[in-house]
N, C-alpha and C. Protein backbone atom coordinates (compact mmCIF):
# COMPACT_ATOMS: atom_id res chain seq x y z
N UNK A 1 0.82 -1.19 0.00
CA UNK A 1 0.00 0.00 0.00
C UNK A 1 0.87 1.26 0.00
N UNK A 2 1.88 1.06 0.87
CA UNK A 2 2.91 2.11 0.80
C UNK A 2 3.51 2.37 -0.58
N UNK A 3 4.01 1.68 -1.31
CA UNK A 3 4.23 1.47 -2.69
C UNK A 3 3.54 2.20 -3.42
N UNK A 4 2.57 2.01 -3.34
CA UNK A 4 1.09 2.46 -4.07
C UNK A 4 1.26 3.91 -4.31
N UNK A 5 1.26 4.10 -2.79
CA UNK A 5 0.83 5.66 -2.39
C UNK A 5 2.33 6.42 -2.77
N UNK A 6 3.41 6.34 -3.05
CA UNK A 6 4.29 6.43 -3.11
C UNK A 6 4.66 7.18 -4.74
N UNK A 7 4.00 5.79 -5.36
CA UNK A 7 3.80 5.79 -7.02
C UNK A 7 3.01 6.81 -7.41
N UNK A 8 2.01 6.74 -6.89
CA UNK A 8 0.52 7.75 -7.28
C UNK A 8 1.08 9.24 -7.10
N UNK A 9 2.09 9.39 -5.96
CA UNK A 9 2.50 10.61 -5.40
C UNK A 9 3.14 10.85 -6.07
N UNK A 10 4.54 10.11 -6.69
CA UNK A 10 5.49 10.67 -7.89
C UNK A 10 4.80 10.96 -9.17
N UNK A 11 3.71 10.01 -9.26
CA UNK A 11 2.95 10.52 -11.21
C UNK A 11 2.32 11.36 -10.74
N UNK A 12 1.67 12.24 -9.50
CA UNK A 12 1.28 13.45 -9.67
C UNK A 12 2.23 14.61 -9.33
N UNK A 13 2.96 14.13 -8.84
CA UNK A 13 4.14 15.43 -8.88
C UNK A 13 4.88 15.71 -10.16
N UNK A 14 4.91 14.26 -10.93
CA UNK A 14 5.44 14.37 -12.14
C UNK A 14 4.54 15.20 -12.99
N UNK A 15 3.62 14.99 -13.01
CA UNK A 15 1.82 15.90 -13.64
C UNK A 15 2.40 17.28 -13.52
N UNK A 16 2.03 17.76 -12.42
CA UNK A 16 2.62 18.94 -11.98
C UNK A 16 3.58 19.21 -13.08
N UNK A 17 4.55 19.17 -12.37
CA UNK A 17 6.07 19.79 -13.02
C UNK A 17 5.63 19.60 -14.48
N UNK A 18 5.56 18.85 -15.48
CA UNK A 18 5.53 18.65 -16.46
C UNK A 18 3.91 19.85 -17.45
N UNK A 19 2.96 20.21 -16.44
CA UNK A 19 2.18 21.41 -17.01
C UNK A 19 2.35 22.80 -16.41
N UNK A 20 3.82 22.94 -15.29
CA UNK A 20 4.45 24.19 -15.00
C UNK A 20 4.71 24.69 -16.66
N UNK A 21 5.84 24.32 -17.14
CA UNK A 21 6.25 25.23 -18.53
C UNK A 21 5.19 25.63 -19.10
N UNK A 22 3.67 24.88 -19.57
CA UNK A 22 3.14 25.19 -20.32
C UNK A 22 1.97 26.59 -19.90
N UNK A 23 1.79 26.16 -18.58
CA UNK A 23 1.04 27.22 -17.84
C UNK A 23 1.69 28.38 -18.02
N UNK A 24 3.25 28.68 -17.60
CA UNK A 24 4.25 29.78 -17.95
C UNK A 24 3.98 30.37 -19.13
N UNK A 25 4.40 29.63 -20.39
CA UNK A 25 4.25 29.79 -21.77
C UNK A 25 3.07 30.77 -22.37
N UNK A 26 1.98 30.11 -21.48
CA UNK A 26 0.89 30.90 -22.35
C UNK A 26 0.96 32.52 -22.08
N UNK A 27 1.42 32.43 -20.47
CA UNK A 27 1.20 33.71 -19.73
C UNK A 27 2.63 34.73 -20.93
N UNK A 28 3.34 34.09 -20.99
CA UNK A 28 4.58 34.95 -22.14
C UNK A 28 4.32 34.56 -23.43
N UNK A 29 3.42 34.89 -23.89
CA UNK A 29 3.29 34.48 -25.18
C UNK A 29 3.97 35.73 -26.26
N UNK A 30 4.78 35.23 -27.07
CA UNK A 30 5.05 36.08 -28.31
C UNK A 30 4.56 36.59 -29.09
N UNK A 31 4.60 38.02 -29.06
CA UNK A 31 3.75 38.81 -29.97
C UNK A 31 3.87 38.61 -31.24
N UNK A 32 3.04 38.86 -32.04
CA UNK A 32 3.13 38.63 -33.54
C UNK A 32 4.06 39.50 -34.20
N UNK A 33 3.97 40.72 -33.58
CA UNK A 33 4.75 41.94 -34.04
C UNK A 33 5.55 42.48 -32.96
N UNK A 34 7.09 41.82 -32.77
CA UNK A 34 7.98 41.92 -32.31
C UNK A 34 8.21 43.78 -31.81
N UNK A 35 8.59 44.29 -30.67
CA UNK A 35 9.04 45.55 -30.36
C UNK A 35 10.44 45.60 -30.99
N UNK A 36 10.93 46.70 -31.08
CA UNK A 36 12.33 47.43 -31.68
C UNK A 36 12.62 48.47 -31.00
N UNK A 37 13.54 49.29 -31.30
CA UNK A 37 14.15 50.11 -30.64
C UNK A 37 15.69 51.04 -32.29
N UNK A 38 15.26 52.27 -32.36
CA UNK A 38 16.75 52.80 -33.12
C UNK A 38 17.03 53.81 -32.25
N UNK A 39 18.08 54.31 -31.98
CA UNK A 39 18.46 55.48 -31.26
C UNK A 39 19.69 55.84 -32.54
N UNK A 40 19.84 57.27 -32.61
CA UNK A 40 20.54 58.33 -33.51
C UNK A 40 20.85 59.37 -32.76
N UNK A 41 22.02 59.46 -32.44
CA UNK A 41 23.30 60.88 -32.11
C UNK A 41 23.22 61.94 -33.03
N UNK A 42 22.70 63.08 -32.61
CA UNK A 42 23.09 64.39 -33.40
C UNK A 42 24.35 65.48 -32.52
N UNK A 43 25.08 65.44 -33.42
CA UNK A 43 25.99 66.67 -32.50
C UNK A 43 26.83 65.81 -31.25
N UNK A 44 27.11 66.70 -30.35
CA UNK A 44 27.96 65.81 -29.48
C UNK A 44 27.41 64.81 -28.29
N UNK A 45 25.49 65.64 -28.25
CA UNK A 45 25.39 64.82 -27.05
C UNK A 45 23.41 65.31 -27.02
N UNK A 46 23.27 65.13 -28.42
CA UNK A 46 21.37 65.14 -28.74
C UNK A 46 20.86 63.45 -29.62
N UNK A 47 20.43 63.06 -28.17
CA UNK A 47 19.81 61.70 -28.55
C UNK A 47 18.46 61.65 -28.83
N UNK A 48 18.16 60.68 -30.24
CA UNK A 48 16.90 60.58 -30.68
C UNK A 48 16.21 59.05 -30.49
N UNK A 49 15.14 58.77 -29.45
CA UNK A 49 15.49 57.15 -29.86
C UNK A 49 13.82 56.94 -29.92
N UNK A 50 13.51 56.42 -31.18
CA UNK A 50 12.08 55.69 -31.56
C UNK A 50 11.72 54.22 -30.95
N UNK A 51 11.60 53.86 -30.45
CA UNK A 51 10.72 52.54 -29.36
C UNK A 51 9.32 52.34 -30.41
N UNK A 52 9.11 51.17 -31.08
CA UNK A 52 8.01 50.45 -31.95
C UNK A 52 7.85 49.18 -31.72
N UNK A 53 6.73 48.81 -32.09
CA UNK A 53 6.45 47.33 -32.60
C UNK A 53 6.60 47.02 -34.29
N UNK A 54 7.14 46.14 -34.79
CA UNK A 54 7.34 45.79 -36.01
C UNK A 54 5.93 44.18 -36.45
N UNK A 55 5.15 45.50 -37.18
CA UNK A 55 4.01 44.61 -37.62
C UNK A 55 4.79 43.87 -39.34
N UNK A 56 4.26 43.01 -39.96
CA UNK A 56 5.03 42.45 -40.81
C UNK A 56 3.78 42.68 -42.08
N UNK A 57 4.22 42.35 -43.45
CA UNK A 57 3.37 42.40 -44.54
C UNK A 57 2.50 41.69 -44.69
N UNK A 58 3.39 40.33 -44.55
CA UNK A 58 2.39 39.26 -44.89
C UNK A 58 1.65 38.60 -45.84
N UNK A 59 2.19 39.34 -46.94
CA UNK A 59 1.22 39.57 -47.98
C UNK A 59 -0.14 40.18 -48.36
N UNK A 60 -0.11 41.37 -47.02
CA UNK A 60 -1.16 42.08 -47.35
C UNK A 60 -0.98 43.34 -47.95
N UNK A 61 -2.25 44.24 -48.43
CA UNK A 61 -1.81 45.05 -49.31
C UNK A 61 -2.20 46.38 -47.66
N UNK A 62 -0.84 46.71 -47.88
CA UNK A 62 -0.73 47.63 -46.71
C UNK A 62 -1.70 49.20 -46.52
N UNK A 63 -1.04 49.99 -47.47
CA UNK A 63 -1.52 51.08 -47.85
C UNK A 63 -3.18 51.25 -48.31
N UNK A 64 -3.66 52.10 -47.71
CA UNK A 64 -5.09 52.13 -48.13
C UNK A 64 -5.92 50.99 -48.05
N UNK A 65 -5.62 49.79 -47.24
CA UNK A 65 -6.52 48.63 -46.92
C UNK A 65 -5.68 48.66 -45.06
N UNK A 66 -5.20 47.79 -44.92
CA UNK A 66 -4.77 47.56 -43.60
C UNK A 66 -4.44 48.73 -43.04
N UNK A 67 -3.85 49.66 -43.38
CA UNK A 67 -3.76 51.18 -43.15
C UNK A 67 -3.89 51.95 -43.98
N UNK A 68 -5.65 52.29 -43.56
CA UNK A 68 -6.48 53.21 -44.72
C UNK A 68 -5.66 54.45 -44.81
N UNK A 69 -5.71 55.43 -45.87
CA UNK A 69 -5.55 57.00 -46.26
C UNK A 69 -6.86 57.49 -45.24
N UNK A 70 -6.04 58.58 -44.34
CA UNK A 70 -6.91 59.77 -44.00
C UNK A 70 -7.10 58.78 -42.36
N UNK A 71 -8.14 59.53 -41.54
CA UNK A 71 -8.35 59.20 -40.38
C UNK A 71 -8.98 57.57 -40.54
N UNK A 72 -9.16 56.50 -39.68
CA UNK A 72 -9.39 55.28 -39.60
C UNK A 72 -11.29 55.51 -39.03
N UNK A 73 -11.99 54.94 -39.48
CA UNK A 73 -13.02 55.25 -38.74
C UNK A 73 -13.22 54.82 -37.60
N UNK A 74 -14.27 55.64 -36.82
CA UNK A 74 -14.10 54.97 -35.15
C UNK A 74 -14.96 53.91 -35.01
N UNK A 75 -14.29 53.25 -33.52
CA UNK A 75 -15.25 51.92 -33.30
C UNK A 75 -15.38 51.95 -31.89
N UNK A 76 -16.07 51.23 -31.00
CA UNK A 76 -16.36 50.57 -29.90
C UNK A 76 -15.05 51.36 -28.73
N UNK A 77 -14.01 51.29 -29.57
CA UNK A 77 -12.42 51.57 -28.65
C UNK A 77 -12.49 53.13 -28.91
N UNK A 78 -12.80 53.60 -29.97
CA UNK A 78 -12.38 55.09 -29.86
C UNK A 78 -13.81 56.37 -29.56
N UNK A 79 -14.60 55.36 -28.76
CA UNK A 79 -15.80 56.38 -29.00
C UNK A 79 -16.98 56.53 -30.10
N UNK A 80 -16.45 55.56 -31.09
CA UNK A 80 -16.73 55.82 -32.47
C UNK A 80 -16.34 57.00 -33.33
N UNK A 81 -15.24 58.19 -32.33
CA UNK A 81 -14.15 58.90 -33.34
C UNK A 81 -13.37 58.43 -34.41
N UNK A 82 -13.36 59.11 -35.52
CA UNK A 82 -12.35 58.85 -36.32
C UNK A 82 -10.61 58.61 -35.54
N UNK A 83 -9.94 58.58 -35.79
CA UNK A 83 -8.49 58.53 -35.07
C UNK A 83 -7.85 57.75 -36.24
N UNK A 84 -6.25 58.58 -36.09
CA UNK A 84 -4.81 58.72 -36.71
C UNK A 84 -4.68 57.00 -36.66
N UNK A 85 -3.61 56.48 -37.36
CA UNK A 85 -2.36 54.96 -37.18
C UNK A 85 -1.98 55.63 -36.15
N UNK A 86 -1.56 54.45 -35.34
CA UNK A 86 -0.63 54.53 -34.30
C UNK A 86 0.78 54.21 -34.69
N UNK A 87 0.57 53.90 -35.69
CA UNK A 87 2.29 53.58 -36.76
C UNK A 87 2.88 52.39 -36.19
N UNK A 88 2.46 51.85 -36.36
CA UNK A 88 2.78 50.27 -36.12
C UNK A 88 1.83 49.36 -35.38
N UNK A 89 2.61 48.51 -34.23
CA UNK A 89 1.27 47.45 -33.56
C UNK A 89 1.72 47.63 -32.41
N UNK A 90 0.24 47.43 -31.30
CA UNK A 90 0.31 47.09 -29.88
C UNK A 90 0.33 48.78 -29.56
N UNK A 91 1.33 48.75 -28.32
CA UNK A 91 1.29 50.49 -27.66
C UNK A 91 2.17 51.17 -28.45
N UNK A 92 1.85 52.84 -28.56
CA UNK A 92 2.01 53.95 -29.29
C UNK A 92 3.84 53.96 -29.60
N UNK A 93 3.96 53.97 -30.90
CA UNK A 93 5.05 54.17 -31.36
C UNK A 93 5.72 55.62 -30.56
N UNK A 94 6.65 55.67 -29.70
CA UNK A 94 7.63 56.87 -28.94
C UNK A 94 8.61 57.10 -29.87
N UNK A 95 9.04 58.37 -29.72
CA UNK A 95 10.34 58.97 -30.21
C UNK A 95 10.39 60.35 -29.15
N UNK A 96 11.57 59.83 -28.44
CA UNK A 96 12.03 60.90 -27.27
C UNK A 96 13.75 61.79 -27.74
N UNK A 97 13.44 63.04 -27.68
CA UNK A 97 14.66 63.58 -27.98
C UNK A 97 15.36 64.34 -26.67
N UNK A 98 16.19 63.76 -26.20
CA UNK A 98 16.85 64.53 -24.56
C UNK A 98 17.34 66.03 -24.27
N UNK A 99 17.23 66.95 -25.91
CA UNK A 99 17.24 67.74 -26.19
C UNK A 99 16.08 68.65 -27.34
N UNK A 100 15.93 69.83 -27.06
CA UNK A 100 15.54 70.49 -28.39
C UNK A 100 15.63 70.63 -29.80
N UNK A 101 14.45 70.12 -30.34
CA UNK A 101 15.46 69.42 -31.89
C UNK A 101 14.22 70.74 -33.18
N UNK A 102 14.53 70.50 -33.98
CA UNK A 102 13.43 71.05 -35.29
C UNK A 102 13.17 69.92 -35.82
N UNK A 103 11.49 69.68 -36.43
CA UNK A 103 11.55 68.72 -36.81
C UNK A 103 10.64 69.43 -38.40
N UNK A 104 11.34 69.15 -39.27
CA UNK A 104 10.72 69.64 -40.52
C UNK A 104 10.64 71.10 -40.65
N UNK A 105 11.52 71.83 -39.85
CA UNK A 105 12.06 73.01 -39.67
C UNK A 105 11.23 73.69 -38.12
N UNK A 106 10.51 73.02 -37.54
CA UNK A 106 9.73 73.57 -36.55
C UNK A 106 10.13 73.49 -35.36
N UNK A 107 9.89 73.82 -34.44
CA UNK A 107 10.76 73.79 -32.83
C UNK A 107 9.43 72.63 -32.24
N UNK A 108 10.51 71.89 -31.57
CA UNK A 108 9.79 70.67 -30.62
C UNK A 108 10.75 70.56 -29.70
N UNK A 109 10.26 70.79 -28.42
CA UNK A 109 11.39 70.95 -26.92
C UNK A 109 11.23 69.57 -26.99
N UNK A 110 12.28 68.73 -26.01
CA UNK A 110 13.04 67.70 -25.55
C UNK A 110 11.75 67.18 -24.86
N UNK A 111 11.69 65.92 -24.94
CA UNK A 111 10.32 65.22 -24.33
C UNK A 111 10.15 63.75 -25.08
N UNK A 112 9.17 63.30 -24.40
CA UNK A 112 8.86 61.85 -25.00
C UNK A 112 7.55 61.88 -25.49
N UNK A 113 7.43 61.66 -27.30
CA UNK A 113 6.22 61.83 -27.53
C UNK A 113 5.66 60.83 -28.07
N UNK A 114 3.88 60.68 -28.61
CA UNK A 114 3.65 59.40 -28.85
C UNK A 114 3.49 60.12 -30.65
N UNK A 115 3.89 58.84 -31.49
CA UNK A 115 4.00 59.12 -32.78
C UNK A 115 2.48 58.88 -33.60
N UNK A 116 1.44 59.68 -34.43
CA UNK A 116 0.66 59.17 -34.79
C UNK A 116 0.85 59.43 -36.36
N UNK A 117 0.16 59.06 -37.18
CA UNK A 117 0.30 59.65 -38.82
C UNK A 117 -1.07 59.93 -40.00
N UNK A 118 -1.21 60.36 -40.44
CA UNK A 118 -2.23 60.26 -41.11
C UNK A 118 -1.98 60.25 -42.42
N UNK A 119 -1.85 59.05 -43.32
CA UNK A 119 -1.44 58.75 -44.23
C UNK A 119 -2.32 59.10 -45.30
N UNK A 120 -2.00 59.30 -46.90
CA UNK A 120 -2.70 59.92 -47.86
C UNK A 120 -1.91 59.13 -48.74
N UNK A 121 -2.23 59.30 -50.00
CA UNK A 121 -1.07 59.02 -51.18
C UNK A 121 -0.38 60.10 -51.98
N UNK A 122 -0.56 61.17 -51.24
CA UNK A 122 0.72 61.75 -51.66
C UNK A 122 1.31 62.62 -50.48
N UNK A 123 0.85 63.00 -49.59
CA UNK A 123 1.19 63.68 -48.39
C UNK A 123 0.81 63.20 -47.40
N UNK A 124 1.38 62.99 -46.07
CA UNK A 124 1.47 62.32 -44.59
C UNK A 124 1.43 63.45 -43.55
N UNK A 125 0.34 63.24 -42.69
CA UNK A 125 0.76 64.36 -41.55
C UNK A 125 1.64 63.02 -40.30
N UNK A 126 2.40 63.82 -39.80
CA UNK A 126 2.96 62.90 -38.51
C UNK A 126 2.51 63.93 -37.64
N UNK A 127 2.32 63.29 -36.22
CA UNK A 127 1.85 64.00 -35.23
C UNK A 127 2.88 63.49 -34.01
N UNK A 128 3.36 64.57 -33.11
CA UNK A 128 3.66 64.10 -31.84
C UNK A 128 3.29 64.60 -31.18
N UNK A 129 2.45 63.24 -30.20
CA UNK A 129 1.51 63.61 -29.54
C UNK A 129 2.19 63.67 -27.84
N UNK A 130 2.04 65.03 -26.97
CA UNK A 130 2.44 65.03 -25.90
C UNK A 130 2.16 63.73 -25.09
N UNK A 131 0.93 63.23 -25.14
CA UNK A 131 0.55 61.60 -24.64
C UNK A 131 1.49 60.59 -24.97
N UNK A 132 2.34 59.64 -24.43
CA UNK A 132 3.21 59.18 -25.19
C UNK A 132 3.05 57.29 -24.45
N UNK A 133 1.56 57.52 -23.69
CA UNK A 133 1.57 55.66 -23.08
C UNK A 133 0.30 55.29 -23.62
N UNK A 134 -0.20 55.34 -24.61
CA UNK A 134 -1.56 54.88 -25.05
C UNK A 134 -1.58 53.19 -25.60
N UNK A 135 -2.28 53.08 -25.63
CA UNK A 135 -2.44 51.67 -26.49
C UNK A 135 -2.83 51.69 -27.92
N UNK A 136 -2.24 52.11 -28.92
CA UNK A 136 -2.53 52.49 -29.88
C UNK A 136 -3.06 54.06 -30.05
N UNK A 137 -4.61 54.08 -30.98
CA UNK A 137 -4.47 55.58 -31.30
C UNK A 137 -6.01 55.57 -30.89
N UNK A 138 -6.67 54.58 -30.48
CA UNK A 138 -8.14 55.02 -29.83
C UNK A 138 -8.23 56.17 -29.46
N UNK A 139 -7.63 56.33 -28.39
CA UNK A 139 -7.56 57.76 -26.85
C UNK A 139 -7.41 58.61 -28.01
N UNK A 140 -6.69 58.88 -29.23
CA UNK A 140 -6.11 59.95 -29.66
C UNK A 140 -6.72 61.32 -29.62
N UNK A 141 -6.01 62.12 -28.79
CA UNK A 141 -6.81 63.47 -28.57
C UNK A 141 -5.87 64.75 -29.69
N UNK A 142 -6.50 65.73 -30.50
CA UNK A 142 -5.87 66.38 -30.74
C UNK A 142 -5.40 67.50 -30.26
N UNK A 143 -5.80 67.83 -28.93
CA UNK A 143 -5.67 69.02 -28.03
C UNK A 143 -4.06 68.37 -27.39
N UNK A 144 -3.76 67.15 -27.54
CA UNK A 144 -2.60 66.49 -26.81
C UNK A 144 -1.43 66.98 -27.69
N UNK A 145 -1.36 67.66 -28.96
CA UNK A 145 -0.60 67.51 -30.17
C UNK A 145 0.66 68.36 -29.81
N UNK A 146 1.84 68.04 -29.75
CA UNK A 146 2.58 69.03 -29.70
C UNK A 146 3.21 69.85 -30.90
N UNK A 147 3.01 69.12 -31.86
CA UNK A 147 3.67 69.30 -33.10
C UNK A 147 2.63 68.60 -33.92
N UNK A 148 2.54 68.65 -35.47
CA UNK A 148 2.22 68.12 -36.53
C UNK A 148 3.04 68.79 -37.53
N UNK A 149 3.72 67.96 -38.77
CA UNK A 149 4.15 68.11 -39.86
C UNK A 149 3.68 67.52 -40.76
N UNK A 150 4.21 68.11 -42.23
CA UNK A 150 3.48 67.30 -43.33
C UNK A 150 4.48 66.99 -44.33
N UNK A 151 4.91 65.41 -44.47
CA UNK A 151 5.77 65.34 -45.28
C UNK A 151 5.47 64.39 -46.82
N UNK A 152 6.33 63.94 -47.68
CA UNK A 152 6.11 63.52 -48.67
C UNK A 152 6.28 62.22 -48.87
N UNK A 153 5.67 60.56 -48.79
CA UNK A 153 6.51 59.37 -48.87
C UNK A 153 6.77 59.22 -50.21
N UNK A 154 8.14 58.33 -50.01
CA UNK A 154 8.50 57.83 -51.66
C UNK A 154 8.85 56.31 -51.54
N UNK A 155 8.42 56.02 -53.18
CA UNK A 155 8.85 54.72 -53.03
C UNK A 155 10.06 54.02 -52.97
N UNK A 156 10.18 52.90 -52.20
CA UNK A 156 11.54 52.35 -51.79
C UNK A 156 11.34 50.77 -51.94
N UNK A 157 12.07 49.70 -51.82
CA UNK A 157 12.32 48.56 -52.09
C UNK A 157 11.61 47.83 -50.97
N UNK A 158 10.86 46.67 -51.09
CA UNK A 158 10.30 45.90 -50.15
C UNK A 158 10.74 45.81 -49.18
N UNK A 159 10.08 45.99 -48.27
CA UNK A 159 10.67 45.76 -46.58
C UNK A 159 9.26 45.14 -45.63
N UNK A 160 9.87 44.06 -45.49
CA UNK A 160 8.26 42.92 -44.84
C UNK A 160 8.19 43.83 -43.20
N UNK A 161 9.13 43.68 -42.53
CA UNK A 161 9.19 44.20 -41.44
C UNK A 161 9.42 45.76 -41.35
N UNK A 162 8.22 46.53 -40.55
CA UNK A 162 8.33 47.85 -40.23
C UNK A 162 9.21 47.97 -39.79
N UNK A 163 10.01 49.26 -39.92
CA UNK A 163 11.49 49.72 -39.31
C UNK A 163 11.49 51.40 -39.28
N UNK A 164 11.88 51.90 -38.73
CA UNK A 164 12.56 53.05 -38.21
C UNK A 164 13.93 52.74 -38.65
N UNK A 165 14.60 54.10 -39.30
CA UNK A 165 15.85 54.23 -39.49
C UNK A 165 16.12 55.43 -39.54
N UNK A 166 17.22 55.73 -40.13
CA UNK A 166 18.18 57.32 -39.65
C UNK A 166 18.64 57.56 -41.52
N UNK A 167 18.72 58.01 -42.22
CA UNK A 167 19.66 58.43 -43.09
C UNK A 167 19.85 59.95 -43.34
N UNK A 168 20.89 60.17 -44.37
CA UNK A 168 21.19 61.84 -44.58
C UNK A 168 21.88 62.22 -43.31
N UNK A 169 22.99 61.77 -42.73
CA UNK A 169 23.45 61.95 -41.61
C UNK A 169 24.30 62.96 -41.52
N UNK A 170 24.21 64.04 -41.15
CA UNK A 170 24.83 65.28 -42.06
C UNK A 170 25.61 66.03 -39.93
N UNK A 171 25.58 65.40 -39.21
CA UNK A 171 26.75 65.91 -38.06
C UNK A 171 25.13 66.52 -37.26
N UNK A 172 24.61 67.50 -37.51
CA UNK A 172 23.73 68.04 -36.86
C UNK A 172 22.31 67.77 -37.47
N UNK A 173 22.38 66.82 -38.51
CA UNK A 173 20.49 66.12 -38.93
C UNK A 173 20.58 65.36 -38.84
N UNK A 174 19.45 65.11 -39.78
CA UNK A 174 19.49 63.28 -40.26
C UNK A 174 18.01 63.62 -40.39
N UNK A 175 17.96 62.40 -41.32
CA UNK A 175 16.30 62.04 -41.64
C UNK A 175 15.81 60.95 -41.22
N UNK A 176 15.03 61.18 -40.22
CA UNK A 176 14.47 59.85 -39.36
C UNK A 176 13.05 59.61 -40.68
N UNK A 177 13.46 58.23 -40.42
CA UNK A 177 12.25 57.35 -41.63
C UNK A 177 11.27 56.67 -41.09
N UNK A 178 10.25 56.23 -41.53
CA UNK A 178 9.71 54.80 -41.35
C UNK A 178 9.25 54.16 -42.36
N UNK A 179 9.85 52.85 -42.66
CA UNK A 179 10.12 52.27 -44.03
C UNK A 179 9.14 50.63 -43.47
N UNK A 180 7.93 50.57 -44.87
CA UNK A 180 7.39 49.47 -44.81
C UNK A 180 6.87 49.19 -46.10
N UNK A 181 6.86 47.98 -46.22
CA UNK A 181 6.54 47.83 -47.72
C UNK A 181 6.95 48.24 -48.44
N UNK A 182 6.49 49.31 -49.56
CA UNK A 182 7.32 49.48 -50.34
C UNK A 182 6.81 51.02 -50.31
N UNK A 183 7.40 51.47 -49.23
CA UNK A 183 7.10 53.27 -48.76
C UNK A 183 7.97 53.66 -47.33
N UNK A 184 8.49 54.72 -48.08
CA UNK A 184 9.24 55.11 -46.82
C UNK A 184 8.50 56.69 -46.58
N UNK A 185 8.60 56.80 -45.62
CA UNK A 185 7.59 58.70 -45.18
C UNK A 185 9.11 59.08 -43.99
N UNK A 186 9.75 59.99 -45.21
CA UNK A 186 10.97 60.45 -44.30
C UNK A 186 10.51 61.85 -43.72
N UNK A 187 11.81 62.43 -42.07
CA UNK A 187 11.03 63.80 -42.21
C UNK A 187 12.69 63.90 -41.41
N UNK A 188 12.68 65.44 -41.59
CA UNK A 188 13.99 65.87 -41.49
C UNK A 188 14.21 65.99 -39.84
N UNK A 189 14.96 65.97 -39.45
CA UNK A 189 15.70 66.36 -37.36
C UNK A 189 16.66 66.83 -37.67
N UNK A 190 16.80 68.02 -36.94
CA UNK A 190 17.78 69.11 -37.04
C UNK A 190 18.02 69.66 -34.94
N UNK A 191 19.00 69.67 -35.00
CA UNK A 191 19.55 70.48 -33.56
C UNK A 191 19.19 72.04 -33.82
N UNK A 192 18.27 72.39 -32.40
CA UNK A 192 17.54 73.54 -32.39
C UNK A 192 18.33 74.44 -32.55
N UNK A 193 19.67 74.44 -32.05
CA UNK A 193 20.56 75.71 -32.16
C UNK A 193 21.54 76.02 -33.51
């Protein structure tokens, strides 16, 4: 009987241990659209760093279907307001500058903002929005706006995975991007002084 009870006790401890990992697992599950991170040096000591999620293609047709032109219509999450992309997936795409920068020639003090866009096919507004912890662009308020610019995308070579990058690196700019599919919407950063 001792035996017994012994046996029964190891195959349920074995039970146990053996649906620990999976219980874990679910609770960490991997997002579909991986987070990122670029940071870019201007000058001797003005840091720019964009924090995203990288949503992928997939073979969908990006532009004007999965991310309509113009405001998104509202639903259930936003009030039923229209509201901006949140420019990528999951919580609000950030870009924090530790200094005073121009962005498309305009003054934007040092801060952490949340990135929104309003895409068109031939002109893009980007917005940085003083709000910078949202879950996407539901909440999106435009009284929050610290800035808006309006820039031009062009076409560029397939890229499955959304990315943030830096080019035109000129000592005191650079052109911060965001390149997906086959569109990049660049906009200029310049040191305020």
């Amino acid at each position: 009987m001792k035996r017994f009870r012994l046996t029964v006790g190891l195959l349920l401890s074995l039970a146990v241990l053996l649906a620990l990992p999976s219980a874990f697992a679910q609770g960490n599950k991997i997002p579909a659209s991986l987070k990122a991170s670029v940071t870019q040096r201007l000058g001797t000591d003005v840091d720019i760093t964009i924090v995203y999620s990288r949503p992928g293609v997939k073979g969908r047709k990006i532009w004007g279907e999965l991310v309509p032109f113009g405001l998104a219509p509202g639903n259930k999450y936003s009030n039923d307001k229209p509201y901006p992309w949140r420019v990528g997936a999951n919580e609000n795409t950030t870009i924090e500058f530790n200094k005073d920068v121009l962005v498309e020639g305009k003054p934007l003090p040092a801060g952490k903002y949340g990135i929104h866009m309003i895409p068109s096919e031939k002109e893009w507004t980007i917005i940085f929005s003083k709000k910078n912890d949202s879950w996407g662009s539901f909440g999106y308020n435009q009284e929050e706006d610290a800035l808006r610019v309006t820039v031009t995308p062009v076409k560029a070579p397939h890229q499955e995975w959304m990315m943030f990058g830096f080019d035109d690196l000129a000592g005191t700019s650079a052109t911060a991007y965001l390149h997906w599919e086959q569109l990049k919407v660049p906009f200029n950063i310049k040191l305020a002084q």
